[in-house]
C-alpha atoms as a PDB file:
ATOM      1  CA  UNK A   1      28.146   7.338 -43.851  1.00  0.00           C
ATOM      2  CA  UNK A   2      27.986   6.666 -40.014  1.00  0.00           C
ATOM      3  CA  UNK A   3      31.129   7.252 -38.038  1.00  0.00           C
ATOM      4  CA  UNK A   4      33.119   4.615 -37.869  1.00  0.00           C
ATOM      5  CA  UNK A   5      35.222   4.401 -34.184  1.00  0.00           C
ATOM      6  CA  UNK A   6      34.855   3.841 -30.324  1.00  0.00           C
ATOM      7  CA  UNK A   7      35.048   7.281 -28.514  1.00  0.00           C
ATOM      8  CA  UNK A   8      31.547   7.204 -28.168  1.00  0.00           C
ATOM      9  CA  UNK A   9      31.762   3.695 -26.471  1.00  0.00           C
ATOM     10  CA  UNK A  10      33.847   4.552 -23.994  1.00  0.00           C
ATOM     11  CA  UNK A  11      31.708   7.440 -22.685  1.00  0.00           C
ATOM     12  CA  UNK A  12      29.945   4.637 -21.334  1.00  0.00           C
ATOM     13  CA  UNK A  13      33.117   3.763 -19.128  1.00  0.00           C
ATOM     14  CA  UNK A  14      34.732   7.152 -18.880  1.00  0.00           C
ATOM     15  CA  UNK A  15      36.095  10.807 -19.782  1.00  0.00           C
ATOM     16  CA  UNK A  16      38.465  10.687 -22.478  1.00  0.00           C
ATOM     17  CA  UNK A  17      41.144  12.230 -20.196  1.00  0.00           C
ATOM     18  CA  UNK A  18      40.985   9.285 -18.041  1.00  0.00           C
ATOM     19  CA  UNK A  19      40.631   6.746 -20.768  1.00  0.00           C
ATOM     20  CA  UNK A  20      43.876   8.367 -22.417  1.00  0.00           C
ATOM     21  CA  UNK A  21      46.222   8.198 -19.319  1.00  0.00           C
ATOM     22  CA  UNK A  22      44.429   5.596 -17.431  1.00  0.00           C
ATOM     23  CA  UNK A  23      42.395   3.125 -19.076  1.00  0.00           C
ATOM     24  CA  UNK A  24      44.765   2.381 -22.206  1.00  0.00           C
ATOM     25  CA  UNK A  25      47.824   2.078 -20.834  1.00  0.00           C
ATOM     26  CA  UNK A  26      46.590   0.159 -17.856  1.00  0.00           C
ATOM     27  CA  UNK A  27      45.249  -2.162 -20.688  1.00  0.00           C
ATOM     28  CA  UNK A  28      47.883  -2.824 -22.669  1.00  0.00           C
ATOM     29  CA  UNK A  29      50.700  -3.007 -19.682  1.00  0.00           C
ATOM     30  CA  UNK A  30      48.549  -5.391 -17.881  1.00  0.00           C
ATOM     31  CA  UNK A  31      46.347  -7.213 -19.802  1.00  0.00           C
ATOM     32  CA  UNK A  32      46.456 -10.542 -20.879  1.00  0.00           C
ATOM     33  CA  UNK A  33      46.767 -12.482 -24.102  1.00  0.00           C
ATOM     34  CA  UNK A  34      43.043 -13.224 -25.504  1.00  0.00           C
ATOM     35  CA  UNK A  35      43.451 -14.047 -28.711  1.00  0.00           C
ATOM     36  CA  UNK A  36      46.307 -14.564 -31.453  1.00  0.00           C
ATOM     37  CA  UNK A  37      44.643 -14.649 -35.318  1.00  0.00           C
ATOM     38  CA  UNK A  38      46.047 -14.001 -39.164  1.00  0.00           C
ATOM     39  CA  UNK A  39      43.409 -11.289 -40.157  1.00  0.00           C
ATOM     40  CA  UNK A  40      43.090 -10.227 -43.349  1.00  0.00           C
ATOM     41  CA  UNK A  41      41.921  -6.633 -43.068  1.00  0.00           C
ATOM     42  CA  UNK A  42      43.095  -2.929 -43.413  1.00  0.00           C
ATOM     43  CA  UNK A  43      45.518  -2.058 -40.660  1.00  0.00           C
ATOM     44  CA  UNK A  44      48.125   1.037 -41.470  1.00  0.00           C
ATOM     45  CA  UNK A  45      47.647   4.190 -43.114  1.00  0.00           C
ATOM     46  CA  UNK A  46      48.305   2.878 -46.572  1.00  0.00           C
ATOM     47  CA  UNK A  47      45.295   1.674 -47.128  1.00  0.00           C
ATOM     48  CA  UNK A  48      46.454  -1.458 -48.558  1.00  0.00           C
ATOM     49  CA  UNK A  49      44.218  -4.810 -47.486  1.00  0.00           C
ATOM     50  CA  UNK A  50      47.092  -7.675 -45.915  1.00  0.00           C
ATOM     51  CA  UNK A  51      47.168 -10.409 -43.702  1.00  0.00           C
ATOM     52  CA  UNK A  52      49.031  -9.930 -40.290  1.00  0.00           C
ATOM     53  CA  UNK A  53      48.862 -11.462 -36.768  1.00  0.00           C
ATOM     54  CA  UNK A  54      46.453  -9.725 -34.658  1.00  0.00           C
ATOM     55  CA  UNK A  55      46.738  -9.961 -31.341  1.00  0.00           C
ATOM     56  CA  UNK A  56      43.964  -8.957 -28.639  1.00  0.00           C
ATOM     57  CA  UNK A  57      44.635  -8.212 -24.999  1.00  0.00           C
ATOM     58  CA  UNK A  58      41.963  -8.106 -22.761  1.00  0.00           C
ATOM     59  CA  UNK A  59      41.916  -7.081 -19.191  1.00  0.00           C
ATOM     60  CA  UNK A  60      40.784  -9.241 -16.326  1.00  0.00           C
ATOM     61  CA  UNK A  61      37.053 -10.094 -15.410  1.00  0.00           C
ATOM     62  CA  UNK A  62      33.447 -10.428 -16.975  1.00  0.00           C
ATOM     63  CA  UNK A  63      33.514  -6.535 -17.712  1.00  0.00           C
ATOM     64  CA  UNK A  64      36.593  -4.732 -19.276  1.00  0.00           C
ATOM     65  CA  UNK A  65      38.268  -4.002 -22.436  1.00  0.00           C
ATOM     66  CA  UNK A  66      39.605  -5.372 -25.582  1.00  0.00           C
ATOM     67  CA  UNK A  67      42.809  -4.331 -27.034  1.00  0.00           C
ATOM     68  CA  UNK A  68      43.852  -5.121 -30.964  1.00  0.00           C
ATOM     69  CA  UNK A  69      47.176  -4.735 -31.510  1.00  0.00           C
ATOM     70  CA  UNK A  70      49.279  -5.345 -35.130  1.00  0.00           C
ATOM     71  CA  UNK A  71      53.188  -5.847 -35.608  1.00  0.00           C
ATOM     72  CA  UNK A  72      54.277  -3.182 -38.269  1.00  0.00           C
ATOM     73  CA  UNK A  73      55.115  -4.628 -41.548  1.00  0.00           C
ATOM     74  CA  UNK A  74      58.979  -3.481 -40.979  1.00  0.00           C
ATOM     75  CA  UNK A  75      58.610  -5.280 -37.416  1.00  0.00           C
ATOM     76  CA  UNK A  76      59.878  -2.406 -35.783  1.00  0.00           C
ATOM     77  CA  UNK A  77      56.978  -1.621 -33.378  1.00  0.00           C
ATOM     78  CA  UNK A  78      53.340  -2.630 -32.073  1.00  0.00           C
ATOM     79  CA  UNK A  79      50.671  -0.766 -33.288  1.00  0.00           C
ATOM     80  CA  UNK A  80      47.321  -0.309 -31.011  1.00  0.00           C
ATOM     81  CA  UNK A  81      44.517  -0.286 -33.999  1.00  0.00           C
ATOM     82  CA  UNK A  82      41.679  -0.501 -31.992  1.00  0.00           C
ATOM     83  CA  UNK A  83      40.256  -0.580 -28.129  1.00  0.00           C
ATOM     84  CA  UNK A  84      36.618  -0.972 -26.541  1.00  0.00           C
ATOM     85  CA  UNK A  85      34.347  -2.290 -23.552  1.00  0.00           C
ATOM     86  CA  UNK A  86      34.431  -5.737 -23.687  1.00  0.00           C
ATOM     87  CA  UNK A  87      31.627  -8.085 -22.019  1.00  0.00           C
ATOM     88  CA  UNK A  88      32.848 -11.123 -21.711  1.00  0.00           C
ATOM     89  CA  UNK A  89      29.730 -13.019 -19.804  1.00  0.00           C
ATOM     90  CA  UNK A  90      26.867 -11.819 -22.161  1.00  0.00           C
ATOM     91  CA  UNK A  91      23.701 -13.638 -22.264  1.00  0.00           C
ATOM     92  CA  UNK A  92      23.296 -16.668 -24.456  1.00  0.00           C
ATOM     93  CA  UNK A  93      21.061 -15.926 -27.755  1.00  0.00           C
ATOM     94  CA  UNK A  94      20.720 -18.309 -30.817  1.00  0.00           C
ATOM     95  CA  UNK A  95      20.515 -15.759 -33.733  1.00  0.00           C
ATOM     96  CA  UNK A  96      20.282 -15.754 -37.427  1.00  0.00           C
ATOM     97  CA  UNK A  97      22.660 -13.318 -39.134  1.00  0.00           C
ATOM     98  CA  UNK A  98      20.375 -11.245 -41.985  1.00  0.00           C
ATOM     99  CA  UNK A  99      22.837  -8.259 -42.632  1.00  0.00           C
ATOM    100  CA  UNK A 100      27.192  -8.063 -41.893  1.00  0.00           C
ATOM    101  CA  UNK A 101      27.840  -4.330 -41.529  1.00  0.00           C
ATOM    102  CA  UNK A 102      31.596  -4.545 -42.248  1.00  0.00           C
ATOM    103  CA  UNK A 103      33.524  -1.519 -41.216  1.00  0.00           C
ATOM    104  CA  UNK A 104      36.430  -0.368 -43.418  1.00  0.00           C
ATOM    105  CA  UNK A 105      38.995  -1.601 -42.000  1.00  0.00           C
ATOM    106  CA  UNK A 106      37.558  -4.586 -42.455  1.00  0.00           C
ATOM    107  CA  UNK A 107      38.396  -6.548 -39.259  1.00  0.00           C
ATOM    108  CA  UNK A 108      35.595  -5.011 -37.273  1.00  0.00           C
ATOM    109  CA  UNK A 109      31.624  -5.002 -38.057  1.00  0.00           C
ATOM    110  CA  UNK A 110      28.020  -5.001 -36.625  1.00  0.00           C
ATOM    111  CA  UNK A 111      26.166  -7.793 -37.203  1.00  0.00           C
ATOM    112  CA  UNK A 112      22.544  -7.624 -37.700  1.00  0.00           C
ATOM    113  CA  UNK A 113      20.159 -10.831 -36.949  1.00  0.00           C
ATOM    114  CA  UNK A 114      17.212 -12.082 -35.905  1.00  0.00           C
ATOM    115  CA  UNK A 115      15.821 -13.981 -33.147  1.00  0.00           C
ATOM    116  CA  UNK A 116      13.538 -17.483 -33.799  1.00  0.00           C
ATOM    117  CA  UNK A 117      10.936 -15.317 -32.946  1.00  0.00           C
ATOM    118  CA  UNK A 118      11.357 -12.917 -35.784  1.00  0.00           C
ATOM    119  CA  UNK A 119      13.095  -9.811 -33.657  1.00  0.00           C
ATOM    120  CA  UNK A 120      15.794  -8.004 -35.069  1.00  0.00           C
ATOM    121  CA  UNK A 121      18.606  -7.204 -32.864  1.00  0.00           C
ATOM    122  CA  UNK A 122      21.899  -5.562 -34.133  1.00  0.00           C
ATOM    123  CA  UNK A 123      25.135  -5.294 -31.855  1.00  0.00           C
ATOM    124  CA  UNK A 124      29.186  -4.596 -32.467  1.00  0.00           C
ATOM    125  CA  UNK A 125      30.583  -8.274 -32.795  1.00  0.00           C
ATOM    126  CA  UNK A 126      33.723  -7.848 -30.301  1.00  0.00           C
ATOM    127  CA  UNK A 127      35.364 -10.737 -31.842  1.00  0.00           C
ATOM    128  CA  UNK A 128      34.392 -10.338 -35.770  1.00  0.00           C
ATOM    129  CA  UNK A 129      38.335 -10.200 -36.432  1.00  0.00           C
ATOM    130  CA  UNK A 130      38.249 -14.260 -35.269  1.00  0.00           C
ATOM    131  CA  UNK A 131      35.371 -14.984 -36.511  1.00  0.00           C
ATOM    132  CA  UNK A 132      34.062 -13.473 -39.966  1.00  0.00           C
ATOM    133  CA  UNK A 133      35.189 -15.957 -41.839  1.00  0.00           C
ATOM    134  CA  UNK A 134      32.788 -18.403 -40.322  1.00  0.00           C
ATOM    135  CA  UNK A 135      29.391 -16.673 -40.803  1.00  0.00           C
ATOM    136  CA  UNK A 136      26.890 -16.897 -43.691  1.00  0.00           C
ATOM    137  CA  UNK A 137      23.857 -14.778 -44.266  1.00  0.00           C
ATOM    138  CA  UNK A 138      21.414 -16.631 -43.070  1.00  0.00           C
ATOM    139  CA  UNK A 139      23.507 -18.995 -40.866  1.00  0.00           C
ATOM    140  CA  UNK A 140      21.955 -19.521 -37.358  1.00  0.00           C
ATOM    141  CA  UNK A 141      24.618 -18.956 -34.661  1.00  0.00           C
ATOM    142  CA  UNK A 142      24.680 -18.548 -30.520  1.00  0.00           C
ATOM    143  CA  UNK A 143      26.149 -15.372 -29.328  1.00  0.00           C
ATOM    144  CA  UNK A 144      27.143 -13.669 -25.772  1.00  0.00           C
ATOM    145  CA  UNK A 145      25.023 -10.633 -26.202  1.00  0.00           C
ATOM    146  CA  UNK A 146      25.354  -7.624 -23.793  1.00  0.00           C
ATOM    147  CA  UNK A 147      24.976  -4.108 -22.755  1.00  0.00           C
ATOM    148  CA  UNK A 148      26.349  -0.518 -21.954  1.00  0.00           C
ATOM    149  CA  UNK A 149      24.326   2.889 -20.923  1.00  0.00           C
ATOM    150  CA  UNK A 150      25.369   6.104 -22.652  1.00  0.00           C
ATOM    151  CA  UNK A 151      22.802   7.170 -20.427  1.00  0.00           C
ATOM    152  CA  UNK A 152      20.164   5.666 -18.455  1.00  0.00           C
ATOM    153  CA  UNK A 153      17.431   6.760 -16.029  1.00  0.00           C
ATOM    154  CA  UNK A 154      14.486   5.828 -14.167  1.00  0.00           C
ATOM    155  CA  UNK A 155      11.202   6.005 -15.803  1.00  0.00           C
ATOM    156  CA  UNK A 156       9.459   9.511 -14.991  1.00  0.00           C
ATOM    157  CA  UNK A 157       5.822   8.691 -15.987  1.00  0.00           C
ATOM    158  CA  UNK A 158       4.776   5.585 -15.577  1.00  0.00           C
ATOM    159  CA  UNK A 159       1.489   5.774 -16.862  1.00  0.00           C
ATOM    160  CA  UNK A 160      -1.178   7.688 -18.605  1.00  0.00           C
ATOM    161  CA  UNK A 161      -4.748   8.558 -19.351  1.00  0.00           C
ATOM    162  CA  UNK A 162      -7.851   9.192 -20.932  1.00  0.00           C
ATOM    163  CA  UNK A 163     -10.564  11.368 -19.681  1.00  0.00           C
ATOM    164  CA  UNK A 164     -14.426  12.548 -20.536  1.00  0.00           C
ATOM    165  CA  UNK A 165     -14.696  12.531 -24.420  1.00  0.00           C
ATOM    166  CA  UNK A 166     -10.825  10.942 -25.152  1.00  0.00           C
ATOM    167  CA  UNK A 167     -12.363   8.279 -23.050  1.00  0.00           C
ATOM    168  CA  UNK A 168     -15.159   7.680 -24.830  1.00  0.00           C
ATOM    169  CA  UNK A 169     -13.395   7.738 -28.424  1.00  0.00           C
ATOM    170  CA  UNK A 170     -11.051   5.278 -27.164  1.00  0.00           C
ATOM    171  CA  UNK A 171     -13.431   2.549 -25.760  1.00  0.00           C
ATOM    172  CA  UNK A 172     -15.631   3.543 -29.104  1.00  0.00           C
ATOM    173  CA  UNK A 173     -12.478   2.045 -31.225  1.00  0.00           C
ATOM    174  CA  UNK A 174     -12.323  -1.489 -29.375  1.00  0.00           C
ATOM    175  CA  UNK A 175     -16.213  -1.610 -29.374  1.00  0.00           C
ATOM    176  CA  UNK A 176     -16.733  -1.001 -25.358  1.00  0.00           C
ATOM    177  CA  UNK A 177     -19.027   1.286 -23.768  1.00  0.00           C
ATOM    178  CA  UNK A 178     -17.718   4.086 -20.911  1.00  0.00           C
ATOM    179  CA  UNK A 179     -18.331   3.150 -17.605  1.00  0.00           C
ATOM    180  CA  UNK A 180     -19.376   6.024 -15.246  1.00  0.00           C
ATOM    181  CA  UNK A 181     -19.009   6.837 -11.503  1.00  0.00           C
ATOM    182  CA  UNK A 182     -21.300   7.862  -8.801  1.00  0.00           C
ATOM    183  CA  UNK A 183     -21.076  11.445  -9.887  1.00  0.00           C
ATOM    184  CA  UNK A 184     -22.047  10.789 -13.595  1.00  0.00           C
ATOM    185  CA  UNK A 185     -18.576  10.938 -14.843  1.00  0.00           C
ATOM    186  CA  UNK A 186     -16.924   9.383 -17.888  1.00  0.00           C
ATOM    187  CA  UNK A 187     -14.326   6.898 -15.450  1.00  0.00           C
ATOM    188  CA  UNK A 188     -11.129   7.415 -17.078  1.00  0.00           C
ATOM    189  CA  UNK A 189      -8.674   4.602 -19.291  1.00  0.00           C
ATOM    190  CA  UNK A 190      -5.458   4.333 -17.226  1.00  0.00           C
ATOM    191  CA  UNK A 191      -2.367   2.610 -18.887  1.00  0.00           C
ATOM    192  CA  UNK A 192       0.587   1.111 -16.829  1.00  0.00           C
ATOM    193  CA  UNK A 193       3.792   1.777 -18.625  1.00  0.00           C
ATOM    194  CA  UNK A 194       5.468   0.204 -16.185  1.00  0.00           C
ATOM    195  CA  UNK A 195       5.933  -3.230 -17.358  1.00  0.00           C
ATOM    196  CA  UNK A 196       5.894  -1.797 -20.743  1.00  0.00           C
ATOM    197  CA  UNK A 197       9.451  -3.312 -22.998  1.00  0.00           C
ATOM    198  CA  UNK A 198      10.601  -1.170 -25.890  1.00  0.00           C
ATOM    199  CA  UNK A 199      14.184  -1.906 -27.773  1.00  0.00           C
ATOM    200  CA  UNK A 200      14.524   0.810 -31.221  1.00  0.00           C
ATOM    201  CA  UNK A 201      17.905   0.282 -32.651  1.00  0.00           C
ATOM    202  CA  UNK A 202      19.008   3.764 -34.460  1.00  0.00           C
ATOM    203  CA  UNK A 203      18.953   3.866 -37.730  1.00  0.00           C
ATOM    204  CA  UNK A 204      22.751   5.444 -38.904  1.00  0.00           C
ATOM    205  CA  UNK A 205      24.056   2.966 -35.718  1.00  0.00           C
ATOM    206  CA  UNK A 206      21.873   0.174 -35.243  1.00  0.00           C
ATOM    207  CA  UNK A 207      24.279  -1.239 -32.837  1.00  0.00           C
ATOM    208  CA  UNK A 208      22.916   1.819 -30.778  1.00  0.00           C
ATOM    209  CA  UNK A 209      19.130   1.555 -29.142  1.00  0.00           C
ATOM    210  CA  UNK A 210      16.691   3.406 -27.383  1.00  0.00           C
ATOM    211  CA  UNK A 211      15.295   0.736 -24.716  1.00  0.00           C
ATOM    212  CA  UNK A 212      12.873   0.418 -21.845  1.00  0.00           C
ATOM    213  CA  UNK A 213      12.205  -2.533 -19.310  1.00  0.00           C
ATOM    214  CA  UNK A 214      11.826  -3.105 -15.628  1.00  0.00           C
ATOM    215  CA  UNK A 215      14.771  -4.094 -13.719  1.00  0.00           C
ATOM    216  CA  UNK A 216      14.628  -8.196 -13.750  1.00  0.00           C
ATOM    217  CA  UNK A 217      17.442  -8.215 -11.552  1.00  0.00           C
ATOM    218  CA  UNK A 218      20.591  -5.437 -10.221  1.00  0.00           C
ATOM    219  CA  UNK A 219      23.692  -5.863  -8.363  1.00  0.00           C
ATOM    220  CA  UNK A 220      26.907  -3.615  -8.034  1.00  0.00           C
ATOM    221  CA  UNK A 221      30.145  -3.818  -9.273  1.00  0.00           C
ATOM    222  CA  UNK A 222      33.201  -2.521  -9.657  1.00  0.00           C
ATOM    223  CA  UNK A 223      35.063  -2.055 -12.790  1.00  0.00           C
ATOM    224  CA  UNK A 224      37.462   0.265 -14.117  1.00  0.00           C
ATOM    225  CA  UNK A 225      38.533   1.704 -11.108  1.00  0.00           C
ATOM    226  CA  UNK A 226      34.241   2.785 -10.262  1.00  0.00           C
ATOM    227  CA  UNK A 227      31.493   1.413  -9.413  1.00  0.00           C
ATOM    228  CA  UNK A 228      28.814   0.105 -12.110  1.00  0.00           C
ATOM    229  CA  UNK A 229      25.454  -1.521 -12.036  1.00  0.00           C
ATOM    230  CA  UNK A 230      24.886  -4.817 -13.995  1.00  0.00           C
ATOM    231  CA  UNK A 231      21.450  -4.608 -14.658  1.00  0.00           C
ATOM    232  CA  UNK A 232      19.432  -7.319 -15.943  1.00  0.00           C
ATOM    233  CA  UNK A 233      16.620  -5.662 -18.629  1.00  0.00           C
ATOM    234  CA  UNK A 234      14.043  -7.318 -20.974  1.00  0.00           C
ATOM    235  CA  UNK A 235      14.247  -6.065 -24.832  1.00  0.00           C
ATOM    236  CA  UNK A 236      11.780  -8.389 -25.999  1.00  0.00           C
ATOM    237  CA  UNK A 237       8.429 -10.033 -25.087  1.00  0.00           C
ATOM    238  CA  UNK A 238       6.794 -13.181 -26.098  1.00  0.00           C
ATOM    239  CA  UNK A 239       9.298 -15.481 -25.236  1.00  0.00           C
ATOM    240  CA  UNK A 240      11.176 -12.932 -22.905  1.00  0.00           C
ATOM    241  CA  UNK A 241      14.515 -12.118 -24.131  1.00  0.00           C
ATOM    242  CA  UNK A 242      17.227 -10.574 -21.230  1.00  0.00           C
ATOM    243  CA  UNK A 243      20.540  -9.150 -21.591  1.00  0.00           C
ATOM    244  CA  UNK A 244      22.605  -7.380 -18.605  1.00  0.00           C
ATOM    245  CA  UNK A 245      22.641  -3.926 -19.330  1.00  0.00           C
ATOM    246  CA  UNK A 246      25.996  -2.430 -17.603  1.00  0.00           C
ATOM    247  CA  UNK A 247      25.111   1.588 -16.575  1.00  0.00           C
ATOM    248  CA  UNK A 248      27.375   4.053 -14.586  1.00  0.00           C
ATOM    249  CA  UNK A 249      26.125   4.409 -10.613  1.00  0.00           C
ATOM    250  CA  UNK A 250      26.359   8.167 -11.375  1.00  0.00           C
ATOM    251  CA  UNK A 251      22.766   7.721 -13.464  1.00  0.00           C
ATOM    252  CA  UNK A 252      20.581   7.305 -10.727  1.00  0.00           C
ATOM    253  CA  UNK A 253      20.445   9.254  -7.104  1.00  0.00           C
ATOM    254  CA  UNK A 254      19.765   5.835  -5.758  1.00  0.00           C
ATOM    255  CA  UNK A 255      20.596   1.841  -6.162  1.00  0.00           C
ATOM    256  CA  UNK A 256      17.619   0.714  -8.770  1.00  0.00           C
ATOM    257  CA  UNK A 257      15.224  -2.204  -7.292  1.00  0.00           C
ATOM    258  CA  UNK A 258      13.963  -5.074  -9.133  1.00  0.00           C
ATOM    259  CA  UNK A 259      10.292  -3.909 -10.991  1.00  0.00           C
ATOM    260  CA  UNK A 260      11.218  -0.442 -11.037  1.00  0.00           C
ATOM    261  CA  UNK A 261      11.193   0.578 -14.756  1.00  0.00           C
ATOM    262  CA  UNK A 262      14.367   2.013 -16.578  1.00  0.00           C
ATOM    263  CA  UNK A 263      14.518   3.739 -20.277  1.00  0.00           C
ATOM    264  CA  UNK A 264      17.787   5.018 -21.965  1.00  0.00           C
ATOM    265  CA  UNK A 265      20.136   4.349 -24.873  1.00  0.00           C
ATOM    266  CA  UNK A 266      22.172   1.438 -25.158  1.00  0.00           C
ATOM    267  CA  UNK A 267      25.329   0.392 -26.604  1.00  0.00           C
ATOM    268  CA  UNK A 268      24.382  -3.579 -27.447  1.00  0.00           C
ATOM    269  CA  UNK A 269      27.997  -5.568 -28.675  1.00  0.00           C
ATOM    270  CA  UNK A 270      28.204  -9.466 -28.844  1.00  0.00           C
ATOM    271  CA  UNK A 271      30.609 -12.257 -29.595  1.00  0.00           C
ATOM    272  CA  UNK A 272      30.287 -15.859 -31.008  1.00  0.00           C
ATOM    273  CA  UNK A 273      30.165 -18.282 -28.414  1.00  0.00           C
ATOM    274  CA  UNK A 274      32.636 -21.008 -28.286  1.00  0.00           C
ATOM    275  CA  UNK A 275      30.123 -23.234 -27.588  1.00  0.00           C
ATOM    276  CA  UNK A 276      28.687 -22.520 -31.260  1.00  0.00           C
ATOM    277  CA  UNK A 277      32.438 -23.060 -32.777  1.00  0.00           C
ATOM    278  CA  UNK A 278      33.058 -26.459 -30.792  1.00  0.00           C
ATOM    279  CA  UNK A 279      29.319 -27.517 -32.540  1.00  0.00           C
ATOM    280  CA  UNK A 280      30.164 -26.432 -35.566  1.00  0.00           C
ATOM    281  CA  UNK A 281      33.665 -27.918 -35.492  1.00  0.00           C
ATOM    282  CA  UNK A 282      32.348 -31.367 -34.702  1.00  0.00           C
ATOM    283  CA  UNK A 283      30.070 -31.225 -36.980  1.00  0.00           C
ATOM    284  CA  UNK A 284      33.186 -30.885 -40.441  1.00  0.00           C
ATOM    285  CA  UNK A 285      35.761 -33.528 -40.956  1.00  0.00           C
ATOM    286  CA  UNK A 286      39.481 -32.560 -41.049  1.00  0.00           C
ATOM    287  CA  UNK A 287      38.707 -31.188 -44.532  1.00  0.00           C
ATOM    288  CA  UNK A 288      36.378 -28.551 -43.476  1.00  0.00           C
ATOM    289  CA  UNK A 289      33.437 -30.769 -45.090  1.00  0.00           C
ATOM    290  CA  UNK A 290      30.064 -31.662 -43.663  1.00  0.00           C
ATOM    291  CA  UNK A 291      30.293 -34.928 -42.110  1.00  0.00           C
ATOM    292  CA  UNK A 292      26.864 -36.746 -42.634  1.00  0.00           C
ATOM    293  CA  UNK A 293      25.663 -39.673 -41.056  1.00  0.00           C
END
């Protein structure tokens, strides 16, 4: 069974030294109150499945972190149960849910879905404590979907060849002819890789993907106490779908440039829009029933 946990995720922020005397406790002094839900879930080291307030604390801006904190059961102290980068501005995509990987604990998960266009994406829902009681299998939802770089870099070869007889095989298969030059030469099949978009979630943490994409768009900016690059990236083709991939400056020797094409592996986490839960709260009486006109 994969791991089941965050240190990884926060390599794409920081050490663990810094994240331990830095990051957390800056988090839960100063953060602010995001949101305040009865979960039903797996908390303390009983084991035993309850319902408790849950409260999350999230620091300030588009790119941070999200704290989940749980009153004891004695109500004696505050218990810190989970932390993570948080995106709060991801990009907009309507998705149907196929697959709920629930962790353990039960108030955390990674959703797999699918696009209208048939493409299966998978992220870390940042806000499945709130909202798993609201999704179906096979219910069609809009989420904020974003990214983090465990470690991103500029693409080394951006294309390759064919030459002489690999050439002529290849033209052979698609029922073309060679083409020769002045010197009698077999001219050689070039292919740009440079527009080329690629997005292979892992298998044992599909939330996790190998991705590459030009740069659609890059600025700088500064979170955690460092600089980062929000980079805008393609995953899929045919209708185009972006998400703002978030990578440490540290990656590259240089600021990327729109165009220039990036590979890597990618963190991918989501949330359900409120836009989706004001829709789909207009559309149920005070009942919680369809209303139908």
């Amino acid at each position: 069974m994969a791991e089941q946990g965050h240190g990884n995720h926060w390599e794409c922020i920081t050490n663990i030294d810094d994240l331990v005397k830095n990051q957390l406790l800056n988090l839960v002094q100063n953060g602010k109150l995001e949101d305040k839900e009865e979960v039903n879930a797996i908390f303390f080291d009983d084991g035993v499945q309850s319902t408790e307030p849950l409260f999350s604390i999230a620091a300030e801006g588009n790119f941070s972190a999200l704290a989940l904190i749980v009153t004891s059961r004695d109500k004696t102290s505050n218990q810190f149960v989970s932390g993570f980068p948080f995106v709060r501005d991801g990009a907009k995509l309507e998705l149907t849910i196929t697959e709920i990987k629930e962790w353990d604990n039960k108030y955390e998960a990674v959703l797999v879905a699918e696009t209208a266009d048939d493409h299966t994406i998978s992220f870390f829902d940042t806000k499945y404590y709130k909202n798993k009681d609201k999704y179906k299998i096979g219910g069609t939802y809009t989420f904020a979907v974003a990214a983090l770089g465990y470690n991103v870099e500029f693409l080394k070869e951006k294309s390759f060849s064919f030459e002489g007889q690999k050439a002529v095989d290849w033209l052979a298969k698609i029922g073309k002819k060679p083409t020769y030059d002045s010197n009698g030469n077999v001219e050689p099949i070039v292919f740009d890789l440079s527009n080329l978009v690629t997005y292979l979630p892992r298998t044992e943490y599909p939330d996790d993907a190998e991705f590459q994409s030009p740069i659609n768009a890059v600025e700088t900016i500064k979170a955690f106490d460092n600089d980062f690059y929000k980079i805008n990236i393609t995953i899929f083709r045919d209708p185009d779908v972006c998400i703002d991939l978030y990578a440490k400056t540290s990656f590259f020797d240089y600021k990327p440039d729109v165009n220039e094409p990036l590979r890597g592996v990618i963190w991918v986490q989501g949330y359900l829009s409120e836009n989706t839960t004001k829709q789909q709260s207009e559309l149920l009486n005070s009942d919680g029933e369809p209303i139908i006109n």
